[in-house]
Protein backbone atom coordinates (compact mmCIF):
# COMPACT_ATOMS: atom_id res chain seq x y z
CA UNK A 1 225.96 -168.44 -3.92
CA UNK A 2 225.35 -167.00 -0.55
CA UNK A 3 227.35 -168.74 2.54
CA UNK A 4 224.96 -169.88 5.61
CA UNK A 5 227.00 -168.28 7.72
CA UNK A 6 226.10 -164.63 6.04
CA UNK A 7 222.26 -165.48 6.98
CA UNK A 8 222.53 -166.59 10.13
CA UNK A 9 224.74 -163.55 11.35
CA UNK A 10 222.07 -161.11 9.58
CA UNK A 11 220.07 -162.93 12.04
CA UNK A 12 221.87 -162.20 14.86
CA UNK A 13 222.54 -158.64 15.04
CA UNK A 14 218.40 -158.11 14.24
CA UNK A 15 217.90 -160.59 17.38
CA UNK A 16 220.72 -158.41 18.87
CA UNK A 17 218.91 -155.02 18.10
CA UNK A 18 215.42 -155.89 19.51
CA UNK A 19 216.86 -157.79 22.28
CA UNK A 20 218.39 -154.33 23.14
CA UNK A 21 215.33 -152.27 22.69
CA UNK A 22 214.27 -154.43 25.18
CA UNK A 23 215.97 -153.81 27.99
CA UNK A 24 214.86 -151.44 30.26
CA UNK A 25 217.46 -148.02 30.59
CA UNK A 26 217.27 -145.63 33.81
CA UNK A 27 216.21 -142.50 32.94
CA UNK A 28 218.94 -140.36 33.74
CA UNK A 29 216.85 -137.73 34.68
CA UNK A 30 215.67 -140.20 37.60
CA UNK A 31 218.83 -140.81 38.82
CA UNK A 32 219.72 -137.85 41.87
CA UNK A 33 222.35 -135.62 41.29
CA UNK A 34 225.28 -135.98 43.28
CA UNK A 35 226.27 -132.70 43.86
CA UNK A 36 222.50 -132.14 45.21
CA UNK A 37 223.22 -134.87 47.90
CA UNK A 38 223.49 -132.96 51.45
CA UNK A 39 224.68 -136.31 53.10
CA UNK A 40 228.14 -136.14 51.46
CA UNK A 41 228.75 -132.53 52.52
CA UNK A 42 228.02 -133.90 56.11
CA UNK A 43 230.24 -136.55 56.55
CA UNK A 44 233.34 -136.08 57.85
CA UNK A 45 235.11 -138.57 55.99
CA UNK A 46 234.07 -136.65 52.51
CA UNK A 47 234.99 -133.34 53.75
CA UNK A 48 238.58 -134.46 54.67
CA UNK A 49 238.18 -133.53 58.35
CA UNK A 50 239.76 -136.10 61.08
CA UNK A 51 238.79 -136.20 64.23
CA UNK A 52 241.68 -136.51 66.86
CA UNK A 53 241.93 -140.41 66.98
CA UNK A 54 242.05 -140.12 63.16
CA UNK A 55 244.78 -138.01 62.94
CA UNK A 56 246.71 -139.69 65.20
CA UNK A 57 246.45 -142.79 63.76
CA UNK A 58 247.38 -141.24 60.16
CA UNK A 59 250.33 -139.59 61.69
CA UNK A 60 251.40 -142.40 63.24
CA UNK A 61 251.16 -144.49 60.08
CA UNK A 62 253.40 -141.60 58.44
CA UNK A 63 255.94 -141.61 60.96
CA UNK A 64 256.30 -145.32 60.79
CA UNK A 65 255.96 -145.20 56.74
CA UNK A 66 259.38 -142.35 57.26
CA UNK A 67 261.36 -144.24 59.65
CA UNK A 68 261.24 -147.93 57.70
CA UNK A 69 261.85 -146.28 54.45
CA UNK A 70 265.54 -147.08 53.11
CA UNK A 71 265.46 -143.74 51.25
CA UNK A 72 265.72 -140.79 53.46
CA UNK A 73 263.32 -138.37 51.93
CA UNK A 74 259.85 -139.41 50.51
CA UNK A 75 257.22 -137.67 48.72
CA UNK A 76 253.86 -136.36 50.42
CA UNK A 77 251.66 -138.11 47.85
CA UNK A 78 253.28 -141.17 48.51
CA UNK A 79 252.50 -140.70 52.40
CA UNK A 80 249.24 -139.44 51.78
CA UNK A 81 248.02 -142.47 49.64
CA UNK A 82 249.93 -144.96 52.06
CA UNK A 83 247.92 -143.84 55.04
CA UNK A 84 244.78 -143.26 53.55
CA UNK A 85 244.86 -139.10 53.71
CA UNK A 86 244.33 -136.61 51.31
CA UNK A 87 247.72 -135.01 50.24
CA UNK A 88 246.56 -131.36 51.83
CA UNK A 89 245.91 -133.45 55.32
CA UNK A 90 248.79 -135.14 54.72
CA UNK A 91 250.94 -132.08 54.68
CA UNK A 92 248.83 -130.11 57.25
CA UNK A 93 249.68 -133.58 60.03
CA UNK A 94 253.54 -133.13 58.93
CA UNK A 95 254.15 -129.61 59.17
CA UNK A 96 252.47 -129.74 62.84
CA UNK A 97 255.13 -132.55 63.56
CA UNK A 98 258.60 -131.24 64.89
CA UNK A 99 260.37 -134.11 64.02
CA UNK A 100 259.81 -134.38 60.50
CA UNK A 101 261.04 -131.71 57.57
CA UNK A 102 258.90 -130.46 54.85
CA UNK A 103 260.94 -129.68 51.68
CA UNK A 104 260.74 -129.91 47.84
CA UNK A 105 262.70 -132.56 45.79
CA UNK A 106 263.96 -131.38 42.65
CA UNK A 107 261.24 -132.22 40.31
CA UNK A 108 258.94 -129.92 42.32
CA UNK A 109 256.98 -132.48 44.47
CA UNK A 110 256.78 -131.94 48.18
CA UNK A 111 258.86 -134.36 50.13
CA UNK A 112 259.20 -135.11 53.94
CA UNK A 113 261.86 -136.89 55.85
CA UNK A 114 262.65 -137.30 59.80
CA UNK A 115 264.74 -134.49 61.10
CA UNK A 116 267.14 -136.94 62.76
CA UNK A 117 268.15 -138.99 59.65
């Protein structure tokens, strides 16, 4: 004896399968390739470069992120990510600052601090 419930979920995945073959699929070949997109190359934002405001503001943001931190030293990637930077522009800001002291912790990461803490 065959259970109902056998048939009717025979049924289903076939309604499933044409269903599927229904749908309409972008080609992939239609879609553009992104690495063919001159617009990203142009913006400044996707290139990394800040104009003068921008790095002021991210410094800034570091600075602040350094002096309300209850541990003394903290980690470039962490101050990159907090102020919305890339972790080369990140270091590049720092190591322009006098105040602040590039170093590396003991696991090998970068790590800043303020020179007069």
């Amino acid at each position: 004896m065959v259970d109902r419930r056998d048939r009717s979920d025979r049924r289903d995945r076939s309604d499933r399968r044409e269903h599927s073959d229904r749908r309409e699929r972008p080609d992939r070949r239609e879609r553009p390739d992104r690495r063919e997109r001159p617009d990203r190359r142009e913006d400044p934002a996707a290139t990394g470069e800040l104009d003068e405001q921008q790095r002021e503001t991210a410094l800034g943001r570091m600075l602040g992120a350094l002096e309300s931190s209850e541990r003394q030293w903290q980690s470039i990637p962490e101050l990159a990510s907090k102020c919305g930077v890339t972790e080369a522009r990140a270091r590049e800001i720092l190591s322009s600052e006098a105040t602040v002291v590039l170093s590396r912790g003991k696991s090998g990461r970068e790590i800043a601090r303020l020179e007069n803490r």
